[in-house]
PDB file of N, CA and C in Angstrom:
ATOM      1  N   UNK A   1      79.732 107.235 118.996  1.00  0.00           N
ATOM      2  CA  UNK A   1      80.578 108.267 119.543  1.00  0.00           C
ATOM      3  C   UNK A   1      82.015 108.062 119.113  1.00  0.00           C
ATOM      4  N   UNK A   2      82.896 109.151 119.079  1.00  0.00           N
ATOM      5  CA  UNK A   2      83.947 109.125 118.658  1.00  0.00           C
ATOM      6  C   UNK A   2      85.253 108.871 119.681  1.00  0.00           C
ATOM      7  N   UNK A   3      86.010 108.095 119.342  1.00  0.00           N
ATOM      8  CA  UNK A   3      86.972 107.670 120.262  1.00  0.00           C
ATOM      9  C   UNK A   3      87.830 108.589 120.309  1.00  0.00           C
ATOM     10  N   UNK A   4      87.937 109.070 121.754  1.00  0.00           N
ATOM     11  CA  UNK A   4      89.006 110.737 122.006  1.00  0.00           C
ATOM     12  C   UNK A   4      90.290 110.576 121.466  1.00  0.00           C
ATOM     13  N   UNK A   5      90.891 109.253 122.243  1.00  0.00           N
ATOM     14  CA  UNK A   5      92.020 109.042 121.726  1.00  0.00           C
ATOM     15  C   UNK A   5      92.568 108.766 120.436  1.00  0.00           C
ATOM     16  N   UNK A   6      91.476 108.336 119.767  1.00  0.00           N
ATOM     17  CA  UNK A   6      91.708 108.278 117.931  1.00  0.00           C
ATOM     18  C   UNK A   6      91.756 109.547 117.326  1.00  0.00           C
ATOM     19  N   UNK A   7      90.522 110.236 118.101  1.00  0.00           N
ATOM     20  CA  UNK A   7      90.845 111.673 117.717  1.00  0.00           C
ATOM     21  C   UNK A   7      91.951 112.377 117.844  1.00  0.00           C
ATOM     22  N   UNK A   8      92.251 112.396 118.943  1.00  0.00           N
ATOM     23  CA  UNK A   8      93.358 113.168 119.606  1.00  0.00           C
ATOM     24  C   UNK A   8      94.673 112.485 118.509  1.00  0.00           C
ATOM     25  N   UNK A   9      94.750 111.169 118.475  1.00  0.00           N
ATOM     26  CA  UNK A   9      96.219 110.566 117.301  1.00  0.00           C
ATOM     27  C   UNK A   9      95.952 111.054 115.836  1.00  0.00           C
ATOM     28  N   UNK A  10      94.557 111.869 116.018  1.00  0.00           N
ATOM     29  CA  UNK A  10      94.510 112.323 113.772  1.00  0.00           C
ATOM     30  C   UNK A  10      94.937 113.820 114.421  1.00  0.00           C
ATOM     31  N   UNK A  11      94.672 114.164 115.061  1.00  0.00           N
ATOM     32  CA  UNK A  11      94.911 115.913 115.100  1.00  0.00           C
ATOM     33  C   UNK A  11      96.301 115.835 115.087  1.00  0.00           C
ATOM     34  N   UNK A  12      96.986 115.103 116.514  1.00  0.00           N
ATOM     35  CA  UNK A  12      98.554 114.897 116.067  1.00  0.00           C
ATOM     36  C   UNK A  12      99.145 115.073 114.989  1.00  0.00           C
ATOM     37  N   UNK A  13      98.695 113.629 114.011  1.00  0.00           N
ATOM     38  CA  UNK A  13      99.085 113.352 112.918  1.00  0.00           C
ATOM     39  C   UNK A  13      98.985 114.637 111.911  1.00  0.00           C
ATOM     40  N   UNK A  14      97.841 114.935 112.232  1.00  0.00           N
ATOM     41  CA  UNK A  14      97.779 116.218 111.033  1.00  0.00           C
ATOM     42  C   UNK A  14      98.495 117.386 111.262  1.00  0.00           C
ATOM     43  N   UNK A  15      98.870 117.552 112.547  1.00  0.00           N
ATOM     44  CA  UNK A  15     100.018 119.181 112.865  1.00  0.00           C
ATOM     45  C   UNK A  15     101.295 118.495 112.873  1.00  0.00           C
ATOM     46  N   UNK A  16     101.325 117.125 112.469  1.00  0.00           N
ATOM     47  CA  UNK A  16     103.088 116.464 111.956  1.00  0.00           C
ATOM     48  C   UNK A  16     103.163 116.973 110.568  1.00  0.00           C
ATOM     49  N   UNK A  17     101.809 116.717 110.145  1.00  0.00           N
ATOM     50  CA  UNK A  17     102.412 116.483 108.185  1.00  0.00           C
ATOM     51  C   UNK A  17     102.119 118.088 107.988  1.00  0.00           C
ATOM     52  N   UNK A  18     101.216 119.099 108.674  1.00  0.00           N
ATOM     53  CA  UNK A  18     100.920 120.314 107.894  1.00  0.00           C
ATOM     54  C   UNK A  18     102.560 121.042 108.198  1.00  0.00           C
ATOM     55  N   UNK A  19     103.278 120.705 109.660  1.00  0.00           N
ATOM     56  CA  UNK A  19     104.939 120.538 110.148  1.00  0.00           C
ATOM     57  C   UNK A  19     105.254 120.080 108.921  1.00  0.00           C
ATOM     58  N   UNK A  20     105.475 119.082 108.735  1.00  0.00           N
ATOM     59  CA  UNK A  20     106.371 118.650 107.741  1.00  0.00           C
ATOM     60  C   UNK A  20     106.019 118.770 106.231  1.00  0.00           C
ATOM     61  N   UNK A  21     104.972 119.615 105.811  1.00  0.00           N
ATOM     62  CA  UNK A  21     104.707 119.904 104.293  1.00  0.00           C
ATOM     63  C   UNK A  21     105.723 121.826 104.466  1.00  0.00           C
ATOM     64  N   UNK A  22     105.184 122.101 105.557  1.00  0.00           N
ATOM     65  CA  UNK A  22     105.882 123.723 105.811  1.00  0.00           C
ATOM     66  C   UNK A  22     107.615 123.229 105.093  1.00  0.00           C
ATOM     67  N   UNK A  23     108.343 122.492 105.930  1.00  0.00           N
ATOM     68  CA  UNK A  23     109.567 122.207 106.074  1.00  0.00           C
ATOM     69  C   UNK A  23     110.181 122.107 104.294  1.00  0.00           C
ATOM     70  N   UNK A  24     109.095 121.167 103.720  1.00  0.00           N
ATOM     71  CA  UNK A  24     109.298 121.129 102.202  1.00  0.00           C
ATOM     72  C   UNK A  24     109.142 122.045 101.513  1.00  0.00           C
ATOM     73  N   UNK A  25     108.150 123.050 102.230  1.00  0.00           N
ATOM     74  CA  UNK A  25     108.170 124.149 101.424  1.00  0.00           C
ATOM     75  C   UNK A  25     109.124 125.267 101.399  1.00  0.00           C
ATOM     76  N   UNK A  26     110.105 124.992 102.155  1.00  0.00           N
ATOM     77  CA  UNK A  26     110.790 125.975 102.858  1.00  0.00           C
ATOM     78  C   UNK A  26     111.839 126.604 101.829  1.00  0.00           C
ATOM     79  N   UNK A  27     112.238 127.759 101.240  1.00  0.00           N
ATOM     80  CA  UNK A  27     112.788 127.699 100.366  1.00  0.00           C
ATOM     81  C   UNK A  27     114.218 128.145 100.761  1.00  0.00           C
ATOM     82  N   UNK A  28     114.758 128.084 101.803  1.00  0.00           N
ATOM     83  CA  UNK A  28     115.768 128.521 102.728  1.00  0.00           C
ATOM     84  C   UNK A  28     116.384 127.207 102.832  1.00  0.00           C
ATOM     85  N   UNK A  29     115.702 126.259 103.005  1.00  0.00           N
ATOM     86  CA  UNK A  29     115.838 124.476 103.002  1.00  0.00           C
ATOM     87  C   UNK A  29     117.108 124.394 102.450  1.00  0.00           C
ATOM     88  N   UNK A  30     117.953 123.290 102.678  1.00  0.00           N
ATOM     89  CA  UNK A  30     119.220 122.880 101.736  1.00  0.00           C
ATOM     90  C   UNK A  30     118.434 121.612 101.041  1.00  0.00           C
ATOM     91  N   UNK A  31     118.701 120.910 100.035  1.00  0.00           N
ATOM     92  CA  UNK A  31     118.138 120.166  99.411  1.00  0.00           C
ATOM     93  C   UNK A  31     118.166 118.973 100.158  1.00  0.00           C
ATOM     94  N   UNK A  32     118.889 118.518 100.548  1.00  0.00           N
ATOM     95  CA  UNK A  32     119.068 117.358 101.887  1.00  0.00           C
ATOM     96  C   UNK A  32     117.550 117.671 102.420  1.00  0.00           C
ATOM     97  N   UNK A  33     117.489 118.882 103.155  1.00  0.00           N
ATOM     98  CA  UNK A  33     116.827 119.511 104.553  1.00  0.00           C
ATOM     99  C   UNK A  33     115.132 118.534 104.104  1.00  0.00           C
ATOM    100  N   UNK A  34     114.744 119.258 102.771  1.00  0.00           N
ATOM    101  CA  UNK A  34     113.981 119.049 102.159  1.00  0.00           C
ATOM    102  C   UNK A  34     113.596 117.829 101.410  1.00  0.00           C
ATOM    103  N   UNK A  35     114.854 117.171 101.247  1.00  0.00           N
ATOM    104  CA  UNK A  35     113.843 115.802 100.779  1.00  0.00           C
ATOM    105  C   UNK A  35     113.882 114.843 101.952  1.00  0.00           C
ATOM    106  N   UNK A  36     114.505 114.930 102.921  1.00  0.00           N
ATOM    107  CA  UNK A  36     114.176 114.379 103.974  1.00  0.00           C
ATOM    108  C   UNK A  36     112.743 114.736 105.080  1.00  0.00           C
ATOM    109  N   UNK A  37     112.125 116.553 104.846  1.00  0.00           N
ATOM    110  CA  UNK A  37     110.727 116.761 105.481  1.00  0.00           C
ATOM    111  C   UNK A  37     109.949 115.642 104.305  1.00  0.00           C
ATOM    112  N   UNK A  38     110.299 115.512 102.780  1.00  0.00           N
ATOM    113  CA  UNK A  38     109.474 114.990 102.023  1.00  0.00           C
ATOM    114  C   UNK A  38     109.177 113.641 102.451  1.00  0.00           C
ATOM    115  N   UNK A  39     110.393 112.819 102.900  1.00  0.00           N
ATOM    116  CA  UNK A  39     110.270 111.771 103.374  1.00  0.00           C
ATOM    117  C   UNK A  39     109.216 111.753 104.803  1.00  0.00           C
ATOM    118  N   UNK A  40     109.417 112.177 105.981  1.00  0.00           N
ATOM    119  CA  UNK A  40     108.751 113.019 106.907  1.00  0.00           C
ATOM    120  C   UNK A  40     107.257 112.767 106.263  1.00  0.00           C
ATOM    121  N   UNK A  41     107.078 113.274 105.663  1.00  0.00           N
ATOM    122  CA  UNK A  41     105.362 114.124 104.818  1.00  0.00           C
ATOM    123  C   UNK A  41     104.982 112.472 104.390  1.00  0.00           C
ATOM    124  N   UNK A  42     105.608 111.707 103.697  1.00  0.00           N
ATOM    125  CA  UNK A  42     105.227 110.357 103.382  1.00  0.00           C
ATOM    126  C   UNK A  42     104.869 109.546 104.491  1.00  0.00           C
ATOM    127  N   UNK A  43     105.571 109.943 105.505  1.00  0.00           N
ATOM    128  CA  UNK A  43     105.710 108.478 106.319  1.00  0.00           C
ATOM    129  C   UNK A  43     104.026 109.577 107.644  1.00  0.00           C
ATOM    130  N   UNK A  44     104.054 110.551 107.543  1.00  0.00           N
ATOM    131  CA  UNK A  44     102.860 111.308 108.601  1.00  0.00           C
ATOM    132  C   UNK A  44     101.678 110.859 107.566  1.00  0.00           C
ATOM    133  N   UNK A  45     101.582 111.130 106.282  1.00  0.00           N
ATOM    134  CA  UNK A  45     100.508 110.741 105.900  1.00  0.00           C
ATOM    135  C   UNK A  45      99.866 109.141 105.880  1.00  0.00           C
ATOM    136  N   UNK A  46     101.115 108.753 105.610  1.00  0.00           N
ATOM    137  CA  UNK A  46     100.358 107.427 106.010  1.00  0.00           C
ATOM    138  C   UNK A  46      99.879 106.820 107.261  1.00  0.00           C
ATOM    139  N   UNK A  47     100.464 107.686 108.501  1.00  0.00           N
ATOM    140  CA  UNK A  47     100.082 107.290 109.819  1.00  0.00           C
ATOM    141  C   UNK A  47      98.894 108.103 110.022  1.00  0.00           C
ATOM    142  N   UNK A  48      98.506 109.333 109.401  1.00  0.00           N
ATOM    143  CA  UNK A  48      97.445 110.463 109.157  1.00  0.00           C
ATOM    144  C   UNK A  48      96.032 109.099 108.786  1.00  0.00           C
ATOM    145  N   UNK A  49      96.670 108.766 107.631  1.00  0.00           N
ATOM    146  CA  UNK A  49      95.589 107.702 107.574  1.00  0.00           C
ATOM    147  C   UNK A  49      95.010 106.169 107.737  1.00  0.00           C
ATOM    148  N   UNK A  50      96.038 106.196 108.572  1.00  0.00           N
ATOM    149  CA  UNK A  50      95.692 104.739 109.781  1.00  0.00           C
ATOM    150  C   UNK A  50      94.586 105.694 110.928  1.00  0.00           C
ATOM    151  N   UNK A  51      94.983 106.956 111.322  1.00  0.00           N
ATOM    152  CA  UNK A  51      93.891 107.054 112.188  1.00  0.00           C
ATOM    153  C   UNK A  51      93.069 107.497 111.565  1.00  0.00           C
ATOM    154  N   UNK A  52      92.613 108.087 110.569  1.00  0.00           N
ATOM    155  CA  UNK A  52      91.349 108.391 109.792  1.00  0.00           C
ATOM    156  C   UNK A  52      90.519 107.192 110.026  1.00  0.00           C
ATOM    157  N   UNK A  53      91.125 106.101 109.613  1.00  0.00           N
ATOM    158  CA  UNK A  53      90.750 104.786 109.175  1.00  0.00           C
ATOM    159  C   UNK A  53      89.995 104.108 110.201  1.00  0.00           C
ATOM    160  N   UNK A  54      90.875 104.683 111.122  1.00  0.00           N
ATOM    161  CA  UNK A  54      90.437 103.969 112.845  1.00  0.00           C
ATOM    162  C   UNK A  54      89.647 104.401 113.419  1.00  0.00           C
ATOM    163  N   UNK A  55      88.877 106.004 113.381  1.00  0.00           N
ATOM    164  CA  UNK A  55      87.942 106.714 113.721  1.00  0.00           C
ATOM    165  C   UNK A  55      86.727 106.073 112.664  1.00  0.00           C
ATOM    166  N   UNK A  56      86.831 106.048 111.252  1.00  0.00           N
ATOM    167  CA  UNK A  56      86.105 105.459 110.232  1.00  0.00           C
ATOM    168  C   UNK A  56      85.361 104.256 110.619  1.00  0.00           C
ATOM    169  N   UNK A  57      85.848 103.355 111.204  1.00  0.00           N
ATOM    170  CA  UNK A  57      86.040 101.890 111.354  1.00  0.00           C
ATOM    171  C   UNK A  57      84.975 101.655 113.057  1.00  0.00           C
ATOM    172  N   UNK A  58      85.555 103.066 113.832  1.00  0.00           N
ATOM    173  CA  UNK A  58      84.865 102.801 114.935  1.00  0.00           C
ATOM    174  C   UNK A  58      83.507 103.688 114.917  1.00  0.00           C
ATOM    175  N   UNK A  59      83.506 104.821 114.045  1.00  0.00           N
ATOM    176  CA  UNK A  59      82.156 104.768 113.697  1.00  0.00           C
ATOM    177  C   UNK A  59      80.739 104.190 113.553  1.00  0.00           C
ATOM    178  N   UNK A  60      81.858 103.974 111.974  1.00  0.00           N
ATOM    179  CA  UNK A  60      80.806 102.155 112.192  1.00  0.00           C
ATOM    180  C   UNK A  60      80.396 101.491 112.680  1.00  0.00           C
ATOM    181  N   UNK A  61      80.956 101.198 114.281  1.00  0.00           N
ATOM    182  CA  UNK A  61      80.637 100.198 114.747  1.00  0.00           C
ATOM    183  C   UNK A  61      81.439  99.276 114.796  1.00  0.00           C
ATOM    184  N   UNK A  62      82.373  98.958 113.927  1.00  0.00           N
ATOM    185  CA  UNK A  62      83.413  98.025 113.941  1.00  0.00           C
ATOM    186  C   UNK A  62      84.251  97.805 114.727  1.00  0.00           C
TER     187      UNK A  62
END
């Protein structure tokens, strides 16, 4: 069975970065605005996939 709360921290994670890919896309953005959502988008995906990892992991069994 799937752990709610792991779940519940990837859905988060994922309406941060699909948030913060919008922001990069934004073409209204000042260039600042925008490489800072880019930064944003780096740092959600990698927390995106710590909980992937952690749902993955407890799958398993692990």
């Amino acid at each position: 069975m799937s752990d709610p709360a792991a779940d519940q921290d990837l859905q988060i994670q994922i309406a941060r970065l699909e948030h913060a890919l919008g922001r990069v896309a934004d073409d209204a953005a000042d260039p600042d605005q925008q490489v800072t959502a880019a930064e944003q988008v780096a740092q959600t995906a990698t927390d995106a996939g710590a909980a992937f990892d952690r749902l993955v992991r407890e799958a398993a069994g692990r």
